[in-house]
N, C-alpha and C. Protein backbone atom coordinates (compact mmCIF):
# COMPACT_ATOMS: atom_id res chain seq x y z
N UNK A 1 -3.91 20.29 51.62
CA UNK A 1 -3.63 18.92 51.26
C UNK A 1 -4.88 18.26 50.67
N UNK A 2 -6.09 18.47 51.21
CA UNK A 2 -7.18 17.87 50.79
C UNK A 2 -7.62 18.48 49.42
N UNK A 3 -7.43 19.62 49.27
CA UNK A 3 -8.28 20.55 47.88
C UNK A 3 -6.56 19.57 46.40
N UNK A 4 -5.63 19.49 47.40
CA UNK A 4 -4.76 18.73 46.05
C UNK A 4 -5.18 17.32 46.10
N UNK A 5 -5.38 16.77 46.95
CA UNK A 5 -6.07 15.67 46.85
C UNK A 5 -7.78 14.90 46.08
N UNK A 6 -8.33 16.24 46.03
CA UNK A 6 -9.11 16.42 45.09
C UNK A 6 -9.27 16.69 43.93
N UNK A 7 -8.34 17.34 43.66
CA UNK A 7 -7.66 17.91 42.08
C UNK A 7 -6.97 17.22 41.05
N UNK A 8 -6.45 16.22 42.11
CA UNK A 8 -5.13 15.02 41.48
C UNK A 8 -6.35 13.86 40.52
N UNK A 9 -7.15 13.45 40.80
CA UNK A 9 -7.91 13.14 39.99
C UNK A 9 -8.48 14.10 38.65
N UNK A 10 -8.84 15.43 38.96
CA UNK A 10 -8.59 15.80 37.70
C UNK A 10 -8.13 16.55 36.79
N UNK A 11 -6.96 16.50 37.43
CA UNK A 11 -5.43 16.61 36.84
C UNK A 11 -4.86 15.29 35.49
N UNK A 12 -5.35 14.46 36.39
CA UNK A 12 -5.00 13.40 35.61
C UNK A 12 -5.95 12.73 34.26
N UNK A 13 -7.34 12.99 34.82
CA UNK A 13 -7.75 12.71 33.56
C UNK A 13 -7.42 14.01 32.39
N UNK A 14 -7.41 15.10 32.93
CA UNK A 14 -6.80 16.44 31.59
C UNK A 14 -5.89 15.56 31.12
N UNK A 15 -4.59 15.49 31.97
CA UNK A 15 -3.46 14.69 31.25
C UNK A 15 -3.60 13.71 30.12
N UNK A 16 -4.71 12.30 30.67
CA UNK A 16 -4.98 11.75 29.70
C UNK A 16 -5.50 12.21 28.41
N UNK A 17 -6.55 13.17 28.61
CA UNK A 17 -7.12 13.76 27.31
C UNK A 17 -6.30 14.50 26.46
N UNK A 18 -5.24 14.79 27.30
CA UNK A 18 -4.18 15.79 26.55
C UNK A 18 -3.15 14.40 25.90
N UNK A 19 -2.93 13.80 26.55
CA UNK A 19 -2.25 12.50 25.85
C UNK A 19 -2.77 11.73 24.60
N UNK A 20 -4.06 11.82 25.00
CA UNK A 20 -4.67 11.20 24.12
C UNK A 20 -5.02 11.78 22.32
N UNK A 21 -5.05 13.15 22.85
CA UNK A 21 -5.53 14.02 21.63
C UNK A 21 -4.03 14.40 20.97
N UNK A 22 -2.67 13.75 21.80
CA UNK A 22 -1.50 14.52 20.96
C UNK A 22 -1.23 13.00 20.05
N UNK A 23 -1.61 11.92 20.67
CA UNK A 23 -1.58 10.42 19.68
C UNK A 23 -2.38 10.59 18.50
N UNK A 24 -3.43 11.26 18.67
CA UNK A 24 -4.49 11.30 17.63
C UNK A 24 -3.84 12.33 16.57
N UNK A 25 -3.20 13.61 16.95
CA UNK A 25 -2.62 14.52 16.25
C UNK A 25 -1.24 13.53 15.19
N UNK A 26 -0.85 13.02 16.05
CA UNK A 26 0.21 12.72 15.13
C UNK A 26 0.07 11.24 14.49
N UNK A 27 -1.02 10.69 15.05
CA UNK A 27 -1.61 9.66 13.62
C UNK A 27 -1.88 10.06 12.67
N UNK A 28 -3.05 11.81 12.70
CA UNK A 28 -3.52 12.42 11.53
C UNK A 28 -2.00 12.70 10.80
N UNK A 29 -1.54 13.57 11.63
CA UNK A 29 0.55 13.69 10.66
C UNK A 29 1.16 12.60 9.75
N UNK A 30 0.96 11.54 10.33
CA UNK A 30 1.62 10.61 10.06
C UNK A 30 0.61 9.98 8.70
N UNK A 31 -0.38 9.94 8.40
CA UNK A 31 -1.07 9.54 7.43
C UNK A 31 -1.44 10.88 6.55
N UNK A 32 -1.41 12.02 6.98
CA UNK A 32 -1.43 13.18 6.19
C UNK A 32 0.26 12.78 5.35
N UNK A 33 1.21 12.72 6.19
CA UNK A 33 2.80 12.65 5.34
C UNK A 33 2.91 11.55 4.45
N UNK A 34 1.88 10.45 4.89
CA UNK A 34 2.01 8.98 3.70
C UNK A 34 1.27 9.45 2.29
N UNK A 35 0.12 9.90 2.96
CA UNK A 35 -0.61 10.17 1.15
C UNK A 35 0.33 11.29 0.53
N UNK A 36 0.81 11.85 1.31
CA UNK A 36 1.45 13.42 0.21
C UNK A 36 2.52 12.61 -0.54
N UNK A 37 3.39 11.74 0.63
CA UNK A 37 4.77 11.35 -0.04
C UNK A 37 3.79 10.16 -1.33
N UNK A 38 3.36 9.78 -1.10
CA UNK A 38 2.88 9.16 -2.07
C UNK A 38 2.56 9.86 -3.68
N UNK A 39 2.07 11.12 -3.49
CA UNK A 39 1.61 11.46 -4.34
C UNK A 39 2.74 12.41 -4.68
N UNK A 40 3.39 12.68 -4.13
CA UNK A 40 5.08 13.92 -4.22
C UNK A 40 5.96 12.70 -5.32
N UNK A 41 5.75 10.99 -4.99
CA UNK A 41 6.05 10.00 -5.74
C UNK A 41 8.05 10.08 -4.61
N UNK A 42 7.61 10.34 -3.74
CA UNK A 42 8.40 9.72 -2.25
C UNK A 42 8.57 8.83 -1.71
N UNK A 43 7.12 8.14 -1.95
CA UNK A 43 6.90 6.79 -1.47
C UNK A 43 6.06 5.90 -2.43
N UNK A 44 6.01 5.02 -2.55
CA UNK A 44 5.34 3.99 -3.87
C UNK A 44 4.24 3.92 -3.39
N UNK A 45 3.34 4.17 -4.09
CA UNK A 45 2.17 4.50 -3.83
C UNK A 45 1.56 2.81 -4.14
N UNK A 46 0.10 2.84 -3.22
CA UNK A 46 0.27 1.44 -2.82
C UNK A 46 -1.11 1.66 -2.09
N UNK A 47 -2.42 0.96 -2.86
CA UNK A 47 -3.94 1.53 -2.89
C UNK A 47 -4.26 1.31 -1.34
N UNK A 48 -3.69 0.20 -0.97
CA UNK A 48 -3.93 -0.19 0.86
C UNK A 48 -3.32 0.97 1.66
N UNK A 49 -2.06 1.15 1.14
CA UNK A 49 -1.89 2.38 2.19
C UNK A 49 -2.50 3.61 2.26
N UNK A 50 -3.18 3.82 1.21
CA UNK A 50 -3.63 5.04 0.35
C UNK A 50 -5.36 4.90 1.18
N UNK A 51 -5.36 3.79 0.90
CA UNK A 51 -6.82 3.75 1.91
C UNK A 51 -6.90 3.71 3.52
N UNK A 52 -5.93 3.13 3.54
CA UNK A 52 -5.85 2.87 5.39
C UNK A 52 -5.32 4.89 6.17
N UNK A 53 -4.83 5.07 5.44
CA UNK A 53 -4.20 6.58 5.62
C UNK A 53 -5.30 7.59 5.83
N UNK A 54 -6.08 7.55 4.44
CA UNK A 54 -7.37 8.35 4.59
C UNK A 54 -8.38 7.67 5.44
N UNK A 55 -8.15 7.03 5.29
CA UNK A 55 -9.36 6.19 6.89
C UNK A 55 -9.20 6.84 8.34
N UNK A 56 -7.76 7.03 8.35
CA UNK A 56 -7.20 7.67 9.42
C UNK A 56 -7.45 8.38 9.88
N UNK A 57 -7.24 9.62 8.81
CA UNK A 57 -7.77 11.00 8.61
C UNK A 57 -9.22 11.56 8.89
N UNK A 58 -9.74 10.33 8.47
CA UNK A 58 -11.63 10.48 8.15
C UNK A 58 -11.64 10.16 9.62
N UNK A 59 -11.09 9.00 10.46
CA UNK A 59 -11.50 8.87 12.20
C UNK A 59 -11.50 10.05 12.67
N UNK A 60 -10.04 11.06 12.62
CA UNK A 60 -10.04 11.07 13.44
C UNK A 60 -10.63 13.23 13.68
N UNK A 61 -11.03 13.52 12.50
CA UNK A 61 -11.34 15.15 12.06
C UNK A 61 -12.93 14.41 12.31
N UNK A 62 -13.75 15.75 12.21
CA UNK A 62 -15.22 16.23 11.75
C UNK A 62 -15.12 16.00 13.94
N UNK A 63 -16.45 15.62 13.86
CA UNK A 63 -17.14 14.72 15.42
C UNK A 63 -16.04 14.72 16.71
N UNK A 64 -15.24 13.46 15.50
CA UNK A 64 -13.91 13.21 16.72
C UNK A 64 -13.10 13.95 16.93
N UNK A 65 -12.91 15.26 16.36
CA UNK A 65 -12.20 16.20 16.26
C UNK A 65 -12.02 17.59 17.61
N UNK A 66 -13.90 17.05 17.13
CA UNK A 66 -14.29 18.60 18.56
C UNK A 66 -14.19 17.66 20.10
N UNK A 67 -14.34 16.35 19.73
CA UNK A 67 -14.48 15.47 20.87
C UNK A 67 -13.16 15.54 22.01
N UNK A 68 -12.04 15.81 21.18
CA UNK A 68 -10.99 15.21 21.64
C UNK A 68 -10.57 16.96 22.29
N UNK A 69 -11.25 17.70 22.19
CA UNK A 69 -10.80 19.10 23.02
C UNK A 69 -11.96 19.71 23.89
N UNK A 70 -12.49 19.00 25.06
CA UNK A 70 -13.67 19.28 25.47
C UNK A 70 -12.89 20.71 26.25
N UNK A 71 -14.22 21.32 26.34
CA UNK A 71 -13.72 22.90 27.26
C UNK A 71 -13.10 22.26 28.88
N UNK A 72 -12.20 23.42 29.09
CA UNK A 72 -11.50 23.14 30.06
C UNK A 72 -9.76 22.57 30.05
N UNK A 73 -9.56 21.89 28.72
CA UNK A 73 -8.29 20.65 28.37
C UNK A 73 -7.62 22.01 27.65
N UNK A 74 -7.60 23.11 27.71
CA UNK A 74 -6.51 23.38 26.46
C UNK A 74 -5.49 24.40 27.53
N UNK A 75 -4.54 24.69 27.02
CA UNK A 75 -3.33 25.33 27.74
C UNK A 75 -2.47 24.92 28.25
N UNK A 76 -1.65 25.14 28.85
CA UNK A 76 -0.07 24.52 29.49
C UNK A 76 -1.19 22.33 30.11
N UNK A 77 -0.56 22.07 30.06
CA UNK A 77 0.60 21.31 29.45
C UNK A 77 0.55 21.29 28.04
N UNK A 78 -0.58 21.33 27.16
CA UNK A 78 -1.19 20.98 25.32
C UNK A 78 -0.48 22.11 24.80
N UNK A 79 -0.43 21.70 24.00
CA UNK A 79 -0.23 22.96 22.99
C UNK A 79 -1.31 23.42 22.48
N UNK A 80 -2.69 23.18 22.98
CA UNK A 80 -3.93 23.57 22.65
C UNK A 80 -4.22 25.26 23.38
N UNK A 81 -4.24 26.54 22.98
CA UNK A 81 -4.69 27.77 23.24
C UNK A 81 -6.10 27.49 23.98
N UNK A 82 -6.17 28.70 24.46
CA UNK A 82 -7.19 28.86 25.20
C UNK A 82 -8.17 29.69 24.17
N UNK A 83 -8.34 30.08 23.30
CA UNK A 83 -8.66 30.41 21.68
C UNK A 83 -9.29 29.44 21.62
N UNK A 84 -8.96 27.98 21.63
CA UNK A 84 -10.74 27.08 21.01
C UNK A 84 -11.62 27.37 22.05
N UNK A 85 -11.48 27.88 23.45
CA UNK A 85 -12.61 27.82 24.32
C UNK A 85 -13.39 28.95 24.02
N UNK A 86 -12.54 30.12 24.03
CA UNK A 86 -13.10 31.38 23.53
C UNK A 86 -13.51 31.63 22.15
N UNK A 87 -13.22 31.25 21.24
CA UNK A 87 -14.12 30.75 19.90
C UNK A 87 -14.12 29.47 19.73
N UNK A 88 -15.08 29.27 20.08
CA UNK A 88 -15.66 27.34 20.09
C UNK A 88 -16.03 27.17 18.43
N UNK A 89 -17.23 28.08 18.22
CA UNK A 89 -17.71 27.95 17.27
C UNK A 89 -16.76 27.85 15.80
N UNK A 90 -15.88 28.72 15.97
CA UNK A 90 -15.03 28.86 14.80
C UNK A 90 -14.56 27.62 14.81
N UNK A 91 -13.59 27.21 15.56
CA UNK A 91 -13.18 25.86 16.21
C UNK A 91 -13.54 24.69 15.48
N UNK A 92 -15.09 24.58 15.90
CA UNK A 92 -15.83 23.64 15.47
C UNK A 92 -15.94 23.47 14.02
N UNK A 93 -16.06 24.50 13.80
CA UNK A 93 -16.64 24.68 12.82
C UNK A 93 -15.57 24.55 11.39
N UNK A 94 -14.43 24.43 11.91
CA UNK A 94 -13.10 23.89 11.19
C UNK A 94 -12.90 22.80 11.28
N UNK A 95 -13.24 22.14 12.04
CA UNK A 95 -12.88 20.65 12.52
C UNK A 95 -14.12 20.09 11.95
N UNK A 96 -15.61 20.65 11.76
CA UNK A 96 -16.28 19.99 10.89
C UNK A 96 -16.19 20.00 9.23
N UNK A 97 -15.40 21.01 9.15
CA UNK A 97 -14.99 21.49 7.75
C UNK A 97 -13.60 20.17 7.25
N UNK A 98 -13.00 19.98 7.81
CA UNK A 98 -11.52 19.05 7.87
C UNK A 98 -11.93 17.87 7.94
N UNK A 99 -13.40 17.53 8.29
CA UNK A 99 -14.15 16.04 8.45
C UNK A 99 -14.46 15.49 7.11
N UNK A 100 -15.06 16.28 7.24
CA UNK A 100 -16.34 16.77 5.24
C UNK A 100 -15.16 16.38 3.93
N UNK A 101 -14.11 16.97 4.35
CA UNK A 101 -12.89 16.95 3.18
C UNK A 101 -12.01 15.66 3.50
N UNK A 102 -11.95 14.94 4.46
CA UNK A 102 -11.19 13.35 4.78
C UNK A 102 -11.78 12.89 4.49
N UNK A 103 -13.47 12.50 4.71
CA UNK A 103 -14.78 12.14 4.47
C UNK A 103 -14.61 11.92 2.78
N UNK A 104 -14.61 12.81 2.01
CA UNK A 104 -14.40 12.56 0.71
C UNK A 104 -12.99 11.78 0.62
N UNK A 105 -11.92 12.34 1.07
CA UNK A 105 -10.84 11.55 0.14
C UNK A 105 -10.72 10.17 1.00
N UNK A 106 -11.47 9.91 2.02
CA UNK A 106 -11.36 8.16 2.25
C UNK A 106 -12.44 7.85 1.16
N UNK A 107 -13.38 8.28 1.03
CA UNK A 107 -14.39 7.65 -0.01
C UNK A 107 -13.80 7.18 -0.95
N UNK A 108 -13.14 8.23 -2.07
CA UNK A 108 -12.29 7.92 -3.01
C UNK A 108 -11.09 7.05 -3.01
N UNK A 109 -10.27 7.04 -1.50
CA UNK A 109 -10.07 6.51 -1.46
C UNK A 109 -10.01 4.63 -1.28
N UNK A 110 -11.34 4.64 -0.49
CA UNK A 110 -11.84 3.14 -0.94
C UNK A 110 -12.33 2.94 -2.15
N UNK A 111 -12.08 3.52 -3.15
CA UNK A 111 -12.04 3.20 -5.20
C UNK A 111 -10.79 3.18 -5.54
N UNK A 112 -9.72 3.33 -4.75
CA UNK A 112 -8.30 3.64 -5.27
C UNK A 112 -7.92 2.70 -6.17
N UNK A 113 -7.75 2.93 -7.67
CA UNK A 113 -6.92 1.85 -8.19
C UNK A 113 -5.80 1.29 -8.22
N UNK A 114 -5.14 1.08 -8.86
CA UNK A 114 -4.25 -0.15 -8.51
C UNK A 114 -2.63 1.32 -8.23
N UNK A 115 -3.04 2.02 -9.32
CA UNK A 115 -1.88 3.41 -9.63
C UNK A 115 -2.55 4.51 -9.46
N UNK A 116 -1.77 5.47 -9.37
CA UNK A 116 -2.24 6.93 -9.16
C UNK A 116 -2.91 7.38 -10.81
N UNK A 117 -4.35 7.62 -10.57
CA UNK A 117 -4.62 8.02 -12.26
C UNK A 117 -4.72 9.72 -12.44
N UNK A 118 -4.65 9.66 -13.68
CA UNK A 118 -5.11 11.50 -13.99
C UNK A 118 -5.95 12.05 -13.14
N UNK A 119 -7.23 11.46 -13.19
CA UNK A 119 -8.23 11.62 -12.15
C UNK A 119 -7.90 12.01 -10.63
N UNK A 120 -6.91 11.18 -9.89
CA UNK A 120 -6.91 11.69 -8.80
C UNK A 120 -5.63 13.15 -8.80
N UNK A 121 -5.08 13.28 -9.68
CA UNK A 121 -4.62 14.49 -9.43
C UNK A 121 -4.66 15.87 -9.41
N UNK A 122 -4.57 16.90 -9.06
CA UNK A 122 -5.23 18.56 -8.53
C UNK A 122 -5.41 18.56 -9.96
N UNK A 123 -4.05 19.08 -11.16
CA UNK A 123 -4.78 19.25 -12.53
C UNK A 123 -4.30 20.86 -12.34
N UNK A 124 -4.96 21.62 -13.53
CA UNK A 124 -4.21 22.96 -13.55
C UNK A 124 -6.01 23.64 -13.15
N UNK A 125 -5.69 24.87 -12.44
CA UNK A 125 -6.62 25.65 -12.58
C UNK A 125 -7.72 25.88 -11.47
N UNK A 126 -7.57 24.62 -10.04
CA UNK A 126 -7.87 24.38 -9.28
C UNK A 126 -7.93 25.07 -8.42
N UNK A 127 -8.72 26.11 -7.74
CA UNK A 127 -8.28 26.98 -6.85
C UNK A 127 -7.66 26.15 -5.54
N UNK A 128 -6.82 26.77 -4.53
CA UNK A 128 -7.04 25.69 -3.19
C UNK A 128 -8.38 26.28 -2.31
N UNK A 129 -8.89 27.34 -2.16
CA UNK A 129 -10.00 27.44 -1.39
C UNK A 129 -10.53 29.03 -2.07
N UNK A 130 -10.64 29.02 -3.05
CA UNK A 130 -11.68 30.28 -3.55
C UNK A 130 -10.92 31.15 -3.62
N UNK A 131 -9.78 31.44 -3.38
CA UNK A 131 -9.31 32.83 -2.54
C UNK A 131 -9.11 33.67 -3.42
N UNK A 132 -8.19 34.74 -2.95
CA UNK A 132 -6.82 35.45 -4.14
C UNK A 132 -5.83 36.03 -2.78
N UNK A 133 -4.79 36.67 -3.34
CA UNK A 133 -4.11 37.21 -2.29
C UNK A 133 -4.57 37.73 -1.47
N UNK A 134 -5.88 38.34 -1.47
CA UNK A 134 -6.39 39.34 -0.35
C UNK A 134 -6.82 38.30 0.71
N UNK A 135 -6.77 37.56 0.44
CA UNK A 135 -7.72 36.16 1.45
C UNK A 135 -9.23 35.76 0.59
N UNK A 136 -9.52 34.85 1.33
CA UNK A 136 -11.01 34.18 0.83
C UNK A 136 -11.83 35.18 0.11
N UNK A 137 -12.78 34.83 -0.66
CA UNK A 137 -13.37 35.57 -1.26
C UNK A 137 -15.07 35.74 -0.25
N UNK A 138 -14.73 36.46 -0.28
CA UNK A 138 -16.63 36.41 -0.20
C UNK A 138 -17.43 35.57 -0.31
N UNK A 139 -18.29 35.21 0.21
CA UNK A 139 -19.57 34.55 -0.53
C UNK A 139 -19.37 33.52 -1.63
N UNK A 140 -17.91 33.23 -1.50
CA UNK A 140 -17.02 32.21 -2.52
C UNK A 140 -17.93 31.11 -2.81
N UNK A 141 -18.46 30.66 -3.68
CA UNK A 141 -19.16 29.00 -3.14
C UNK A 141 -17.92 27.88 -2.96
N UNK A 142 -18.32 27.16 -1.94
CA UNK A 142 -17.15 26.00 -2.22
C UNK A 142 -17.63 24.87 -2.50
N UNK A 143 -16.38 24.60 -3.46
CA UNK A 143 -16.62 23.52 -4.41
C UNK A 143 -17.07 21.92 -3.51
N UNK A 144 -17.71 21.21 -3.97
CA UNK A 144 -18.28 19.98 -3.35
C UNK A 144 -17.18 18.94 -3.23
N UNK A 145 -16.87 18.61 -2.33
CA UNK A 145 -15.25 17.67 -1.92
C UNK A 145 -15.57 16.25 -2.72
N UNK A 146 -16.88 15.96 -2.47
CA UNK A 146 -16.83 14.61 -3.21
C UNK A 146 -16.31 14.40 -5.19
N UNK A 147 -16.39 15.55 -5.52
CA UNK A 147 -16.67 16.12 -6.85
C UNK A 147 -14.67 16.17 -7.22
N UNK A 148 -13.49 16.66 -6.22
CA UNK A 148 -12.23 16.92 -6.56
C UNK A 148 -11.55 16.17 -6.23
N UNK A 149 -10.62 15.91 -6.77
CA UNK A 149 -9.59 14.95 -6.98
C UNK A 149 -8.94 14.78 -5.83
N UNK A 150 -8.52 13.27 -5.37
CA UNK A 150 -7.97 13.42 -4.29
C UNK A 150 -6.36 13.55 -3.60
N UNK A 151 -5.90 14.34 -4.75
CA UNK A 151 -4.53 15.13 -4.17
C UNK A 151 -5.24 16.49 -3.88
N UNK A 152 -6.24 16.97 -4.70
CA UNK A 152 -6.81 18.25 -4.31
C UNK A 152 -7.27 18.18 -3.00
N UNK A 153 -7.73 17.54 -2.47
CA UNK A 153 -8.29 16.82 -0.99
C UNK A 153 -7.54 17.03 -0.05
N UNK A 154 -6.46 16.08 -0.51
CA UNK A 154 -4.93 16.12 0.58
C UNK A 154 -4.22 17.62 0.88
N UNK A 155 -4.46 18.74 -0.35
CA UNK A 155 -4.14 19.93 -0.22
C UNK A 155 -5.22 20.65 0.88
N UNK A 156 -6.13 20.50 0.56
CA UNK A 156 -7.20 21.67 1.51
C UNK A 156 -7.34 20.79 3.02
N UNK A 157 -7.55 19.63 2.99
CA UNK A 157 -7.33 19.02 4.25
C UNK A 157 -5.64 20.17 5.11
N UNK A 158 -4.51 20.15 4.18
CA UNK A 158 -3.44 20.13 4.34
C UNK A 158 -3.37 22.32 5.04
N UNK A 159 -4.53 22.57 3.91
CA UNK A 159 -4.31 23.66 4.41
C UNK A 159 -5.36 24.14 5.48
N UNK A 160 -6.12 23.13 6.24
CA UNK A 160 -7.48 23.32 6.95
C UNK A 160 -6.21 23.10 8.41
N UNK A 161 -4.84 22.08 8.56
CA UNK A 161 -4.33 21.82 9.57
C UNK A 161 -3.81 23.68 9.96
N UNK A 162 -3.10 23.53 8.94
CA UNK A 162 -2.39 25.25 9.38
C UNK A 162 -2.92 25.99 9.43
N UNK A 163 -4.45 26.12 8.90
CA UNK A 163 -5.20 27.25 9.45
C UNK A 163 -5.48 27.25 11.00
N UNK A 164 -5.95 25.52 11.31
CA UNK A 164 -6.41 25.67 12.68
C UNK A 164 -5.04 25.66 13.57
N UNK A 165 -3.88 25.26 12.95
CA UNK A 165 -2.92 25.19 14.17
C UNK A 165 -1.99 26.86 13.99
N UNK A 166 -2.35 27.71 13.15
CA UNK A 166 -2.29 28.76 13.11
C UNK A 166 -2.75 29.80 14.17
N UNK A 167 -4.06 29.61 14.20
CA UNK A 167 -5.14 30.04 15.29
C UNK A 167 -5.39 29.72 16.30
N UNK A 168 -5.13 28.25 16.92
CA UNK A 168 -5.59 27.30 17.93
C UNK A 168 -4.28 26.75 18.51
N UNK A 169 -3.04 26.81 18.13
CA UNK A 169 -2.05 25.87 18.28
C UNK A 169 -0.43 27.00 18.88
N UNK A 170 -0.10 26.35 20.01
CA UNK A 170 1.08 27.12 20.10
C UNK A 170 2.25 26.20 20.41
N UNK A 171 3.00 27.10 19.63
CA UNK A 171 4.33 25.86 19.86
C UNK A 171 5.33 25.89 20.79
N UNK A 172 5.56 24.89 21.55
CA UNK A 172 6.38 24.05 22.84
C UNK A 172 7.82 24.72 22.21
């Protein structure tokens, strides 16, 4: 009775952190689905939402990203694997990668003009991340986020989620 009585405290803060990090997940969803529909031309694109969205995005990846899965929080109840504890580094190191790339498209996005211009769109010829079918390339350089357009942004952000919830993420 006493060792559950000790536990129930932190039981409950996991819970919270696990609560907390699935609100944060589906704010990033929910502002990842506004800029796409926006730019899919789903939704009327509309420079405030376009900024407040990537703002979103930019809170809540890079820093706040690794923050919100401290060791110990992942497994039954989360849908968080026990895979970020055992590769942290990789982990991290995606979630600082997914920062770097919101980081740019809120930038751009606080320039958003009034309409979607040429400029912010991917364009032909764009790789999404170096690759080819075999996977990533080697020693690929990658391109500087501040430098690509920001539907190109919304794509590699887009494909940085399914990589990590590929690897890190199991589904309920």
């Amino acid at each position: 009775m006493l060792a559950l009585a000790l536990a129930s405290p932190v039981v409950g803060a996991e819970s919270a952190i696990v609560a907390a990090r699935q609100a944060s997940m589906k704010e990033m969803a929910a502002a990842a689905k506004t800029v796409a529909e926006m730019f899919d031309g789903k939704r009327a694109y509309d420079a405030a939402g376009f900024r407040a969205a990537a703002a979103a995005l930019s809170a809540h990846t890079g820093p706040a990203l690794i923050t919100e899965f401290p060791e110990g929080t992942v497994g039954a109840p989360s849908g968080a694997k026990v895979e970020i504890d055992q590769a942290r580094p990789e982990f991290e190191a995606l979630a600082r990668h997914i920062g770097r790339l919101a980081a740019a498209l809120a930038a751009k996005a606080d320039k958003a003009p009034a309409e979607i211009s040429g400029d912010m769109r991917m364009g032909a010829g764009l790789p999404m991340d170096g690759g080819s079918l075999l996977g990533k390339r080697p020693n690929a350089e990658e391109a500087d986020p501040t430098k690509l357009p920001a539907e190109h942004l919304l794509h590699l952000i887009l494909q940085d989620c399914s990589s990590c919830h590929s690897k890190f993420r199991q589904k309920k």
